[in-house]
Protein backbone atom coordinates (compact mmCIF):
# COMPACT_ATOMS: atom_id res chain seq x y z
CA UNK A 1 18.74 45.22 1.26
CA UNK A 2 16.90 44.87 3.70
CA UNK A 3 13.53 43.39 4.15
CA UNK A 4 9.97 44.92 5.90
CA UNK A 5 8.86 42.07 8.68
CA UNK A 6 5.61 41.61 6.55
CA UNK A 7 7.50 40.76 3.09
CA UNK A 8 10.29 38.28 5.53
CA UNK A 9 6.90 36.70 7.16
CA UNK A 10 5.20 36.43 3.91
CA UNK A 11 8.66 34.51 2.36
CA UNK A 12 8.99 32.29 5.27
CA UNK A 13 5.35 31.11 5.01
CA UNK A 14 5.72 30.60 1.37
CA UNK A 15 8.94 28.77 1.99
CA UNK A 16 7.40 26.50 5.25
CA UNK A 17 4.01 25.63 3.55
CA UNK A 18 5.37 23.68 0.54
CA UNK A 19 4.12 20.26 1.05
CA UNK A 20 6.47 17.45 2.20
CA UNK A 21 6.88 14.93 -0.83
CA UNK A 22 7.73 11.42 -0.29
CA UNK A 23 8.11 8.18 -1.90
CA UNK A 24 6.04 4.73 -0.22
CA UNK A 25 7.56 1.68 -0.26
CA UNK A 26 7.39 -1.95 1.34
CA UNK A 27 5.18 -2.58 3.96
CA UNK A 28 5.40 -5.38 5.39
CA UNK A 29 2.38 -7.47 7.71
CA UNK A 30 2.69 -8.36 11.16
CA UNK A 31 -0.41 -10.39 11.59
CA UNK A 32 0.95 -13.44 9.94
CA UNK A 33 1.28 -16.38 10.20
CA UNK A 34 -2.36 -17.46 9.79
CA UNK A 35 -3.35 -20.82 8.82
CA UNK A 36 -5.35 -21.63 5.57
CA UNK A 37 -8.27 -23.71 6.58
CA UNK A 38 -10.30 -26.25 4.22
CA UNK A 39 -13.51 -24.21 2.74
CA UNK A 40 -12.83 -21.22 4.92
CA UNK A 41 -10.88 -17.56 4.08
CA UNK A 42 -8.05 -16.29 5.54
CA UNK A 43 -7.34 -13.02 5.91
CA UNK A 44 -4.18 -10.67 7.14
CA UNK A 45 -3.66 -7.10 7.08
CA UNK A 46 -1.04 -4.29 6.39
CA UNK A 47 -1.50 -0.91 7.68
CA UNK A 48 -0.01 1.81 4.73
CA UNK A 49 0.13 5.71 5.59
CA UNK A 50 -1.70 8.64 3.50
CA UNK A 51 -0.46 8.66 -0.27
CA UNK A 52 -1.85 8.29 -3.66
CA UNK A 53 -1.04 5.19 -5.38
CA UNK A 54 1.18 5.15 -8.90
CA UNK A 55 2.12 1.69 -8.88
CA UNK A 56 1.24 -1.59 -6.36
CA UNK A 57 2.95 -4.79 -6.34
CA UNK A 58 2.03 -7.61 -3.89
CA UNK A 59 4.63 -9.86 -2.19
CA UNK A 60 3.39 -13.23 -1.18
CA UNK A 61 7.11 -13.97 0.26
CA UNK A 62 6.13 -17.45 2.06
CA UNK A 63 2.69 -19.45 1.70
CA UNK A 64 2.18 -23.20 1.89
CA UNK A 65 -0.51 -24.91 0.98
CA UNK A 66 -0.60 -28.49 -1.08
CA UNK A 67 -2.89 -28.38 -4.24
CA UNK A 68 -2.20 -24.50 -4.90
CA UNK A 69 -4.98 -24.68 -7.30
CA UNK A 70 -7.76 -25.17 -4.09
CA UNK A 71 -7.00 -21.49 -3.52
CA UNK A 72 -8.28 -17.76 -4.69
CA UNK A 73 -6.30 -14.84 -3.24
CA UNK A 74 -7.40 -11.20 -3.48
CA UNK A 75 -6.26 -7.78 -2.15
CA UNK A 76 -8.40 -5.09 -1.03
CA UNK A 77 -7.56 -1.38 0.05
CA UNK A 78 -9.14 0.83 2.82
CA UNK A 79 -11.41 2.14 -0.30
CA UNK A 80 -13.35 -0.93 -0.61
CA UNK A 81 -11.49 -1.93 -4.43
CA UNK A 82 -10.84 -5.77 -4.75
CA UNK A 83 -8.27 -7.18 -7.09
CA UNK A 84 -8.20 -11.29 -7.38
CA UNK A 85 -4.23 -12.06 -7.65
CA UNK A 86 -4.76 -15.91 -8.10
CA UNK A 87 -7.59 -17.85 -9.13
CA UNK A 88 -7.28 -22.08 -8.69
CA UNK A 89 -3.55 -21.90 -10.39
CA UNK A 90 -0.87 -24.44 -9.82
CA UNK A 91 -2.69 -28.00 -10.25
CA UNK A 92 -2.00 -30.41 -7.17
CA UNK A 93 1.80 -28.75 -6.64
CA UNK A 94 2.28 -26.70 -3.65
CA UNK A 95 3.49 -23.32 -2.00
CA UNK A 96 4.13 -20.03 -2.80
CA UNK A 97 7.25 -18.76 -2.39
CA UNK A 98 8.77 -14.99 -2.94
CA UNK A 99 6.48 -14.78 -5.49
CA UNK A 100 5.83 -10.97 -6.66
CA UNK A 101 2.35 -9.80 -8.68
CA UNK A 102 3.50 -7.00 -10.56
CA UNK A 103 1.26 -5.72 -13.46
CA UNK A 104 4.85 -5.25 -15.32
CA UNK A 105 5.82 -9.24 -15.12
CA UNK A 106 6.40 -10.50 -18.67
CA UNK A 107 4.26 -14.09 -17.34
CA UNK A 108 0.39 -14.17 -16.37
CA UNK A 109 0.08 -16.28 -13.03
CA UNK A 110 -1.90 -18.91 -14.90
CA UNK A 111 1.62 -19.43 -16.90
CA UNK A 112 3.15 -19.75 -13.71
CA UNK A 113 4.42 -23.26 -11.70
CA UNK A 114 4.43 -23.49 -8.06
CA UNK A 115 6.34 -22.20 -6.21
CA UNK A 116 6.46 -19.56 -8.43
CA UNK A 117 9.25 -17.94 -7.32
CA UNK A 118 9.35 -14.90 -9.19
CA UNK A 119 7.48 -11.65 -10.65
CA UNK A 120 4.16 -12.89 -12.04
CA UNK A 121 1.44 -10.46 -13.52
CA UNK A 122 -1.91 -11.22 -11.18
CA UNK A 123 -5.37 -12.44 -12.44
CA UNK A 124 -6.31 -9.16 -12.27
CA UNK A 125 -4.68 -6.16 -12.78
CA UNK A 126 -3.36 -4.34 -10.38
CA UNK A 127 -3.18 -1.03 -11.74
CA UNK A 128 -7.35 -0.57 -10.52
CA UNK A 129 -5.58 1.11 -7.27
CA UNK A 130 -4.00 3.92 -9.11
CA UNK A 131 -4.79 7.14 -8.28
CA UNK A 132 -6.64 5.76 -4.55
CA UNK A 133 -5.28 6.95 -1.15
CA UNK A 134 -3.23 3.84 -0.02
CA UNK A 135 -3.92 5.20 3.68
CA UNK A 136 -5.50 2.87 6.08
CA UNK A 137 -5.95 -1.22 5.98
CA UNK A 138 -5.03 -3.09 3.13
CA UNK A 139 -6.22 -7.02 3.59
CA UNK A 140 -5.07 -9.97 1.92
CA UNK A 141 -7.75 -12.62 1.55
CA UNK A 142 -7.13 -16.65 1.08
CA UNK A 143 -9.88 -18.92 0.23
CA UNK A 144 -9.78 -22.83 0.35
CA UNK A 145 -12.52 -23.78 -1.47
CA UNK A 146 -11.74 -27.64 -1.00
CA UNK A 147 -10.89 -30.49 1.43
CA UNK A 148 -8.78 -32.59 2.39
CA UNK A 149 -5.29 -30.42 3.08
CA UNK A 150 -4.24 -26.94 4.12
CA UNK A 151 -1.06 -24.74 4.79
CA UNK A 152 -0.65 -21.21 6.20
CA UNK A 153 0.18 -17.60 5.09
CA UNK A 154 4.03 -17.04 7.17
CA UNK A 155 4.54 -13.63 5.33
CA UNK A 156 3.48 -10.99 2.82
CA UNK A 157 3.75 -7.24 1.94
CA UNK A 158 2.78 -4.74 -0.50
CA UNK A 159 5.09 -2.39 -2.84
CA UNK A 160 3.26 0.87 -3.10
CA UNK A 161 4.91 3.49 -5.39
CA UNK A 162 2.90 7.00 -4.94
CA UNK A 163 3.34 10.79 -3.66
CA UNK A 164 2.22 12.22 -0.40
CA UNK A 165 1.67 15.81 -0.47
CA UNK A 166 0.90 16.33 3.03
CA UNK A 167 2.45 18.59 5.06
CA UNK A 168 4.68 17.82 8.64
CA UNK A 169 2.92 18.92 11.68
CA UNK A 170 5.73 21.58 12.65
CA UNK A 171 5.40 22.88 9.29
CA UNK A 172 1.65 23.54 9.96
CA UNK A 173 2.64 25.20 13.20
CA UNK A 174 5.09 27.14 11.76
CA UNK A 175 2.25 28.75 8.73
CA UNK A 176 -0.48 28.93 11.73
CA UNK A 177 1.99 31.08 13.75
CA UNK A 178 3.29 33.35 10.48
CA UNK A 179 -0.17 33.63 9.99
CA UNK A 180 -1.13 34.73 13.83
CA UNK A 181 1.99 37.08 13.40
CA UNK A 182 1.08 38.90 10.11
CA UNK A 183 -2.00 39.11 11.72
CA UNK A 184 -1.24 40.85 14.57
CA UNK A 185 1.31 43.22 12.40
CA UNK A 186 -1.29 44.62 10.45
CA UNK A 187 -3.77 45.18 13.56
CA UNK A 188 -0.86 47.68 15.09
CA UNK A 189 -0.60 49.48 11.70
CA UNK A 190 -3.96 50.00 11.64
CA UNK A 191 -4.14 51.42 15.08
């Protein structure tokens, strides 16, 4: 059987404008290290592409700092939402390292021991991204909010689980030119 060139250009355009679905996953800033400063915030940022959220986990893989509990650390996304992982935790021990805030951890932070290696769920949850676009700048935010000693943030990512439904560029060309050519098909039969 054969098929009429409108019924072939409408199956191709049905077949080229599904959406592209993928899966996010670790990203991963560049901006580090950055020192952490007595009674000043540090901050660091990871760009993440277009998709909407499911799940976010935040990797602090290597901070040091003495007296973890001088410190508050929060993430924002490019919407503007704030979430305050840690909140004066720790006592006078120091450093956090490949420590994971995961709204699934079986232990609250404030359970926690530095250098809390492990998956820890955050002072807040997490889960207040879901449903957001992840796209654009995500910061990480430090605050020493006392004297007398300091560290730096050497590296850090995020763990975003979502969908992007957004479709490639050449599969936009490809529907814009089915489009133009069903177009001009149906101008010749009608002259």
């Amino acid at each position: 059987m054969k098929l009429s060139f409108p019924l072939l250009s409408a199956a191709i355009l049905l077949a080229v404008s599904v959406p592209v679905t993928s899966q996010a996953g670790i990203f991963t800033s560049s901006d580090v290290p950055k020192g952490i400063y007595d009674y000043q915030t540090t901050t660091s940022t990871v760009t993440v592409p277009a998709i909407t959220i499911t799940d976010v986990n935040v990797i602090i893989t290597t901070l040091y700092h003495s007296w973890m509990s001088d410190l508050r650390m929060w993430i924002t996304s490019p919407q503007g939402t704030s979430v305050y992982l840690f909140w004066h935790f720790g006592g006078g021990a120091d450093n956090m390292i490949n420590t994971i805030f995961d709204d699934s951890a079986a232990t609250h932070i404030s359970a926690g021991s530095p250098p809390y290696g492990g998956s820890y769920i955050p002072y807040q949850p997490l889960s207040a991204f879901i449903g957001e676009n992840a796209g654009g700048v995500w910061t990480l935010s430090i605050a020493d909010l006392v004297g007398w000693d300091w560290g730096s943030l050497d590296a850090w990512a995020l763990e975003i689980d979502g969908q992007a439904a957004v479709p490639e560029p050449a599969t936009a060309l490809l529907v814009a030119a089915g489009l133009a050519a069903a177009g001009l098909l149906r101008r010749r039969r009608a002259a």
